[in-house]
C-alpha atoms as a PDB file:
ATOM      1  CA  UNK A   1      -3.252  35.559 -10.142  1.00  0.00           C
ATOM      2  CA  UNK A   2      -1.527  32.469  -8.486  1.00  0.00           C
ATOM      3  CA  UNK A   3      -1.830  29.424 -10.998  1.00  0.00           C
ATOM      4  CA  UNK A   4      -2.238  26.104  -8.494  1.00  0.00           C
ATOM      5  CA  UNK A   5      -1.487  23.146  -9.575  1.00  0.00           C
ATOM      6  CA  UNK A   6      -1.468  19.319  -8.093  1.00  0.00           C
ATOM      7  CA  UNK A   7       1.541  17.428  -6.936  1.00  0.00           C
ATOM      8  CA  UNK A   8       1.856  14.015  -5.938  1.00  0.00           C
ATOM      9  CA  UNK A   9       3.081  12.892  -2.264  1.00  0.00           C
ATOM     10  CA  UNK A  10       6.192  11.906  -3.788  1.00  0.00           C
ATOM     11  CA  UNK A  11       6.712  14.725  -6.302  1.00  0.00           C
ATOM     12  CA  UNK A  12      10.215  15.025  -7.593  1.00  0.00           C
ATOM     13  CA  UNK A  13      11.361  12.587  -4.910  1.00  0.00           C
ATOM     14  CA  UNK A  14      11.485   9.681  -7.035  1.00  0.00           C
ATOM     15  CA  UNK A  15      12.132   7.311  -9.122  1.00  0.00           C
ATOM     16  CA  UNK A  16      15.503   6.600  -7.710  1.00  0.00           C
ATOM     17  CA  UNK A  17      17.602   3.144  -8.444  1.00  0.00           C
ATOM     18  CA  UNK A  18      20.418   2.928  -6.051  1.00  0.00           C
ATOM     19  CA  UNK A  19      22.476  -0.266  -6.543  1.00  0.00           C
ATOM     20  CA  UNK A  20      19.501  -3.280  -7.670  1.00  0.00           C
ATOM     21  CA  UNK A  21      16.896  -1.539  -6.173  1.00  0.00           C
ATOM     22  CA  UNK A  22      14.447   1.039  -7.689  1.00  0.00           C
ATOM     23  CA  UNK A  23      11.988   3.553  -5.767  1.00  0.00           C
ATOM     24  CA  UNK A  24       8.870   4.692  -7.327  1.00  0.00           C
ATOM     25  CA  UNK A  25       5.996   6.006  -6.655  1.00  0.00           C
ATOM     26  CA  UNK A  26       2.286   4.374  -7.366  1.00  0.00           C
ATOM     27  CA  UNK A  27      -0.453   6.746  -8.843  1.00  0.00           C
ATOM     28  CA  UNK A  28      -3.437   5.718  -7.131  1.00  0.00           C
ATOM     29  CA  UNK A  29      -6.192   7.388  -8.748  1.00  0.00           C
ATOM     30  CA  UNK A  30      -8.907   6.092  -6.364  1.00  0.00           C
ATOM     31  CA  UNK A  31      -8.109   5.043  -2.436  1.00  0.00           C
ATOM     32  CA  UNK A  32     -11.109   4.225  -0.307  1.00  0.00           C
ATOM     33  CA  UNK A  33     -11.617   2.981   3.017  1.00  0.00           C
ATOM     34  CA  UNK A  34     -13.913   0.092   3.756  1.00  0.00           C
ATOM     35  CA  UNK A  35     -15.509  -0.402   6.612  1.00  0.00           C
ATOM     36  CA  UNK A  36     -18.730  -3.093   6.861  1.00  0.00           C
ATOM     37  CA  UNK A  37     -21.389  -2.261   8.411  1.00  0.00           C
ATOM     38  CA  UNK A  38     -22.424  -4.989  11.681  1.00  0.00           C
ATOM     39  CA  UNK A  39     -23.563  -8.430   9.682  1.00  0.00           C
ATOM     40  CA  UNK A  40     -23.017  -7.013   6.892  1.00  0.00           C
ATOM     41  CA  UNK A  41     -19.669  -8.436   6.364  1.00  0.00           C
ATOM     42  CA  UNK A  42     -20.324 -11.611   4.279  1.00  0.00           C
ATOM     43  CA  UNK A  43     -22.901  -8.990   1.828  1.00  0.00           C
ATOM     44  CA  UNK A  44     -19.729  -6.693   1.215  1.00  0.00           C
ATOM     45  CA  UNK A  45     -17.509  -9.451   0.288  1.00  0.00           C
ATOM     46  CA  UNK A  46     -19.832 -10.572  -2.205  1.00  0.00           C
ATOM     47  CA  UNK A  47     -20.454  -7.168  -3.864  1.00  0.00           C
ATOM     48  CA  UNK A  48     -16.909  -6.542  -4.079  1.00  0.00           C
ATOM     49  CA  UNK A  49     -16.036  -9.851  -5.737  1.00  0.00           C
ATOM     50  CA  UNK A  50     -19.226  -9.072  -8.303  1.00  0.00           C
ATOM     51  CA  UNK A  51     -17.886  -6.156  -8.848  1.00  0.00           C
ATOM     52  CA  UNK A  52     -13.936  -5.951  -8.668  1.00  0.00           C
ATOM     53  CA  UNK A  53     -13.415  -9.529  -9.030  1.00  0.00           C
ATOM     54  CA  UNK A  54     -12.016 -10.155  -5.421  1.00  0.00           C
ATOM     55  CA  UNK A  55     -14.235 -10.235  -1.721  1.00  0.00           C
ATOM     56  CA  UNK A  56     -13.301  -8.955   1.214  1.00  0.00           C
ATOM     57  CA  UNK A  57      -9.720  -9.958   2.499  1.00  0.00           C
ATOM     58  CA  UNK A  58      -8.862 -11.805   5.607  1.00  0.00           C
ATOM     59  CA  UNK A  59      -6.497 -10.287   7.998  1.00  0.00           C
ATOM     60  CA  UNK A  60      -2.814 -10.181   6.128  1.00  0.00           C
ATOM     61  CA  UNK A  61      -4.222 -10.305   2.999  1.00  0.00           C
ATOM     62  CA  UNK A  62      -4.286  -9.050  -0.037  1.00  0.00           C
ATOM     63  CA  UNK A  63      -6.799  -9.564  -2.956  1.00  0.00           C
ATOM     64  CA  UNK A  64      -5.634  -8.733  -6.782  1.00  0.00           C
ATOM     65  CA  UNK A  65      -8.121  -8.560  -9.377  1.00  0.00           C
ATOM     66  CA  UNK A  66      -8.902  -6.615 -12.865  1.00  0.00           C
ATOM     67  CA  UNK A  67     -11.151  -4.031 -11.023  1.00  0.00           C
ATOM     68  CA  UNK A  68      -9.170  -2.585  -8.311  1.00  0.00           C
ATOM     69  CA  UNK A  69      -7.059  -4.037  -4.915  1.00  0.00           C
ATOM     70  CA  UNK A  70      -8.596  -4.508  -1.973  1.00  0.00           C
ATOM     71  CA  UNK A  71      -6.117  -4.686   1.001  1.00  0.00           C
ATOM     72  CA  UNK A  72      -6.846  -5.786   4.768  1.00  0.00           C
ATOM     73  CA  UNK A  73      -6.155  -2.310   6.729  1.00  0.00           C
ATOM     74  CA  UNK A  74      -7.585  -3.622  10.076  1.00  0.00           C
ATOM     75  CA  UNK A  75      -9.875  -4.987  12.305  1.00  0.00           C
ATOM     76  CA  UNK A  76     -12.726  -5.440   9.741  1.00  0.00           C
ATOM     77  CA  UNK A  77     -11.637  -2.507   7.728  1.00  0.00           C
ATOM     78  CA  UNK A  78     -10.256  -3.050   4.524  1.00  0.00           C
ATOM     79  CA  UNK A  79      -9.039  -0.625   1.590  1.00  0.00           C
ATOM     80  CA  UNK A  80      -9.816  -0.584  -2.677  1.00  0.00           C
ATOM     81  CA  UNK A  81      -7.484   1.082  -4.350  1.00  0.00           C
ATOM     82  CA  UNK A  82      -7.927   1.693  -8.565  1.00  0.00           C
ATOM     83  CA  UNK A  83     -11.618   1.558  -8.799  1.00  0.00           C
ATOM     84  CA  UNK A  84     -14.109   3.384  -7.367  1.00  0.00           C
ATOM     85  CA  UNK A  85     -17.017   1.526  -5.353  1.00  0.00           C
ATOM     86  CA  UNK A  86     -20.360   1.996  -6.779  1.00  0.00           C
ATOM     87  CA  UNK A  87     -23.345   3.439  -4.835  1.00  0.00           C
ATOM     88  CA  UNK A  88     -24.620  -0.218  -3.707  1.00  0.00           C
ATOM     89  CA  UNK A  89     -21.647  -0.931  -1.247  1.00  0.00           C
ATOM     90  CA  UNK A  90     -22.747   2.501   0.722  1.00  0.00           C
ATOM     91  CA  UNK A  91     -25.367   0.568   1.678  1.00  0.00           C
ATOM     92  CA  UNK A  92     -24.067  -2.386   3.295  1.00  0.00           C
ATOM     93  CA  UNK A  93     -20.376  -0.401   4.460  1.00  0.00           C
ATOM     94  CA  UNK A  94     -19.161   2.635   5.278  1.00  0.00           C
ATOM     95  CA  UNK A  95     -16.702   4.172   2.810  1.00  0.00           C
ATOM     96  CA  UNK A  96     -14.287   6.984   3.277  1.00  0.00           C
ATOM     97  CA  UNK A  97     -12.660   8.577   0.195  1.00  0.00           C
ATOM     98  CA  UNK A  98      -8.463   7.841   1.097  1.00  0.00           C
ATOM     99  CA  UNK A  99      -7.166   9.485  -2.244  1.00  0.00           C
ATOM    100  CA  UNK A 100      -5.078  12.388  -0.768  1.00  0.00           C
ATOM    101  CA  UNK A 101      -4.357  10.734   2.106  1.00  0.00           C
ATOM    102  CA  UNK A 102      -1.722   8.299   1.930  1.00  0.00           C
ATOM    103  CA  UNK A 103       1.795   8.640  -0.218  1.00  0.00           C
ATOM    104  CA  UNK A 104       2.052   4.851  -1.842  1.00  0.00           C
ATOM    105  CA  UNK A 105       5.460   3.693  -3.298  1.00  0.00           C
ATOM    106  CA  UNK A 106       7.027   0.219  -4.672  1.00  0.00           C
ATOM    107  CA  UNK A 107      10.627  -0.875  -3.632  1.00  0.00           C
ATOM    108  CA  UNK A 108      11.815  -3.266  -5.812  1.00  0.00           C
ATOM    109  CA  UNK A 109      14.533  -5.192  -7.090  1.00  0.00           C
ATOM    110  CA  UNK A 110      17.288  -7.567  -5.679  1.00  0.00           C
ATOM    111  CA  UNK A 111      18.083  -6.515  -1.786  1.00  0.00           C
ATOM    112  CA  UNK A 112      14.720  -5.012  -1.150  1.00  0.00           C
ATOM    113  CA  UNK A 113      13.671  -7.279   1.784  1.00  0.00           C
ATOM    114  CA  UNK A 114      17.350  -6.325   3.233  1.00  0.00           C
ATOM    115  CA  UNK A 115      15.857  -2.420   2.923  1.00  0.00           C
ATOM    116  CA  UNK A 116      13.057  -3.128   4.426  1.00  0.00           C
ATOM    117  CA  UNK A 117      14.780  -5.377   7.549  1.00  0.00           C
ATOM    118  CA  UNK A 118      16.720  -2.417   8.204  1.00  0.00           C
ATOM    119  CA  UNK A 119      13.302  -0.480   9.075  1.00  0.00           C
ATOM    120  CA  UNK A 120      10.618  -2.566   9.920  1.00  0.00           C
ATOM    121  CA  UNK A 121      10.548  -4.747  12.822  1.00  0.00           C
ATOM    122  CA  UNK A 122       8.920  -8.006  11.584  1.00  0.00           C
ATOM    123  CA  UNK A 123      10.711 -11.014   9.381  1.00  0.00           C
ATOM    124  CA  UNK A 124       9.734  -9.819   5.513  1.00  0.00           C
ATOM    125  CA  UNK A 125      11.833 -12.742   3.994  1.00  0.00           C
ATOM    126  CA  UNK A 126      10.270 -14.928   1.077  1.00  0.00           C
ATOM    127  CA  UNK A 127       8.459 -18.232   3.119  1.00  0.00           C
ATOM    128  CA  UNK A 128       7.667 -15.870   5.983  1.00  0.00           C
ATOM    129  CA  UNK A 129       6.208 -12.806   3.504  1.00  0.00           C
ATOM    130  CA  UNK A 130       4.383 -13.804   0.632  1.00  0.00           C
ATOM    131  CA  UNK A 131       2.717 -12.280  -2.190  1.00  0.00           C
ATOM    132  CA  UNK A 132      -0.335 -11.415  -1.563  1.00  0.00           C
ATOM    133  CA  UNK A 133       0.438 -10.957   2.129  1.00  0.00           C
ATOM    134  CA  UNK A 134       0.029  -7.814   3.649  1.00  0.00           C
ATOM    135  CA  UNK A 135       0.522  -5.985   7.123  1.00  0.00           C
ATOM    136  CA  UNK A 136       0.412  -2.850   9.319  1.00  0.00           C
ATOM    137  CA  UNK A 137       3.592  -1.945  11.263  1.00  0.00           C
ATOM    138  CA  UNK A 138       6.363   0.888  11.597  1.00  0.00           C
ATOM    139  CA  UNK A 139       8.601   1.804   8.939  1.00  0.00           C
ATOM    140  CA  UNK A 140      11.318   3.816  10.770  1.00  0.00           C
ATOM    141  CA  UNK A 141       8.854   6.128  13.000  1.00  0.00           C
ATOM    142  CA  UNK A 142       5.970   6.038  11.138  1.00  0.00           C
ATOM    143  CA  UNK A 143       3.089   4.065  10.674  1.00  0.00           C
ATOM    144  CA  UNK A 144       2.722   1.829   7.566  1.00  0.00           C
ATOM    145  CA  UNK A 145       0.941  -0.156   5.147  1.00  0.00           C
ATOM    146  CA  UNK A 146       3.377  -2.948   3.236  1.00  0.00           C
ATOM    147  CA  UNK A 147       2.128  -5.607   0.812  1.00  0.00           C
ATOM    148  CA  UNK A 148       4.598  -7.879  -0.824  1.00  0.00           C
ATOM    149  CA  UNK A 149       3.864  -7.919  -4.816  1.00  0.00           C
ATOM    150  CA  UNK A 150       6.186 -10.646  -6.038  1.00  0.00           C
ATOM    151  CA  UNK A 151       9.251 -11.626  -5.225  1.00  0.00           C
ATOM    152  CA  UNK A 152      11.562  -8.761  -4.546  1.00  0.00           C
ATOM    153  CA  UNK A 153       8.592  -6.089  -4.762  1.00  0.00           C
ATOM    154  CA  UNK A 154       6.778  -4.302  -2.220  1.00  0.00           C
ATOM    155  CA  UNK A 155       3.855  -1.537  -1.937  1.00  0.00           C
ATOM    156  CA  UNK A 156       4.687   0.773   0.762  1.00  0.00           C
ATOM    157  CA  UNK A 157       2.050   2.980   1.878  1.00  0.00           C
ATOM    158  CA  UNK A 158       2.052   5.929   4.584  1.00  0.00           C
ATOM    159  CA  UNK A 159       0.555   9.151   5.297  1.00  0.00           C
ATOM    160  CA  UNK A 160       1.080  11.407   2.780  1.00  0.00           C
ATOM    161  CA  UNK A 161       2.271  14.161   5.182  1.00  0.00           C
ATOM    162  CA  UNK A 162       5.289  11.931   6.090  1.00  0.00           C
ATOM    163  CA  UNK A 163       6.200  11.455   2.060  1.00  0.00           C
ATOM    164  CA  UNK A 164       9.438  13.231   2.171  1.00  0.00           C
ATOM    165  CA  UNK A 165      10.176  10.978   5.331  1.00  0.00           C
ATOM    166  CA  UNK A 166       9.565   8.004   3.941  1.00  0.00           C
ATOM    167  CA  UNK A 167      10.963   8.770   0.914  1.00  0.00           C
ATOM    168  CA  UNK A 168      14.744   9.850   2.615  1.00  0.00           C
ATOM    169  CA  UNK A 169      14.358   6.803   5.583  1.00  0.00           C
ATOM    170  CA  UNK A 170      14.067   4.294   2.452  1.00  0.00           C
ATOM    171  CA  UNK A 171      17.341   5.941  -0.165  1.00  0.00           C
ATOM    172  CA  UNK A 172      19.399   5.766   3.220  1.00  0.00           C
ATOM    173  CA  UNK A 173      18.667   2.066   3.831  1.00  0.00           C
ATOM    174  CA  UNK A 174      19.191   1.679  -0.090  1.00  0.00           C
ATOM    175  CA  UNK A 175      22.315   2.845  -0.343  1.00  0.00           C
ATOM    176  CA  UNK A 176      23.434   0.972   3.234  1.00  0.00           C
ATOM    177  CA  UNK A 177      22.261  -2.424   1.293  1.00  0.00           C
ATOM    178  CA  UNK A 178      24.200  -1.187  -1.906  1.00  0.00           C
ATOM    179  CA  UNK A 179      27.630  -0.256  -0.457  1.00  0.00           C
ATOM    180  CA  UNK A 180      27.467  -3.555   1.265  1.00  0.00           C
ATOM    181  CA  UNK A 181      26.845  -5.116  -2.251  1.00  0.00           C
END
């Protein structure tokens, strides 16, 4: 009988430090897509502040608390990640489970913005990206979520079927920013 058993997106592709900069991967247990329902909006952002300790972000943001990260993912669509939403919020939003759909990494250390410039087209530089900030854009080819952290740190998120993608796109920008170094 074939034993099956579950792998991450990023399995055996990382950690990797190259130069000052490490790859890893996040384990995000719980990933679900938020999506208020018409007037509804102000209701949701109140429930998920009672509940996770942060409301509903505005566009580019993102909202830290103890139970869970909510991220802006679009045009009144937003995403928790770490907790799971409790029955109430089906009420007043649609929610879509995201767990095995997006591969979600953090690229940190010193040099990481200089990664990221050489695959993203928008300015990620500290004054212009800030923690808490967050966006949607293309990484490489592919379409991506990136939050800044903190200084020097980012969460990278993209399907999961483009992992191994991600995964090489990023170690060959890390070592161009390392041999430069």
């Amino acid at each position: 009988m074939v034993e099956l058993s579950a792998k991450t997106p990023c399995d055996g592709l990382v950690p990797t430090t190259i130069g000052a900069i490490t790859l890893s991967e996040m384990q995000v247990e719980v990933m679900t897509s938020v999506a208020p329902y018409i007037g509804k909006g102000q209701a949701v952002s109140d429930h998920l502040r009672a509940a996770h300790g942060v409301g509903f972000p505005d566009p580019g943001q993102a909202l830290f608390g103890d139970g869970g990260q909510v991220i802006w993912f679009g045009r009144n669509l937003a995403v928790l990640l770490g907790a799971a939403p409790d029955e109430k919020l089906s009420t007043l939003a649609a929610l879509t489970d995201q767990g095995d759909a997006w591969a979600v990494v953090r690229l940190a250390g010193v040099g990481a913005e200089e990664v990221l410039a050489r695959l993203v087209p928008v300015d990620l530089r500290p004054g212009q990206f800030d923690p808490g900030q967050t966006l949607r854009t293309e990484l490489a080819h592919m379409a991506a979520s990136i939050t800044r952290l903190s200084d020097g740190a980012f969460q990278i998120m993209v399907f999961r079927s483009m992992a191994q993608t991600l995964i090489h796109d990023l170690k060959s920008a890390m070592e161009a920013v390392a041999a430069r170094g």
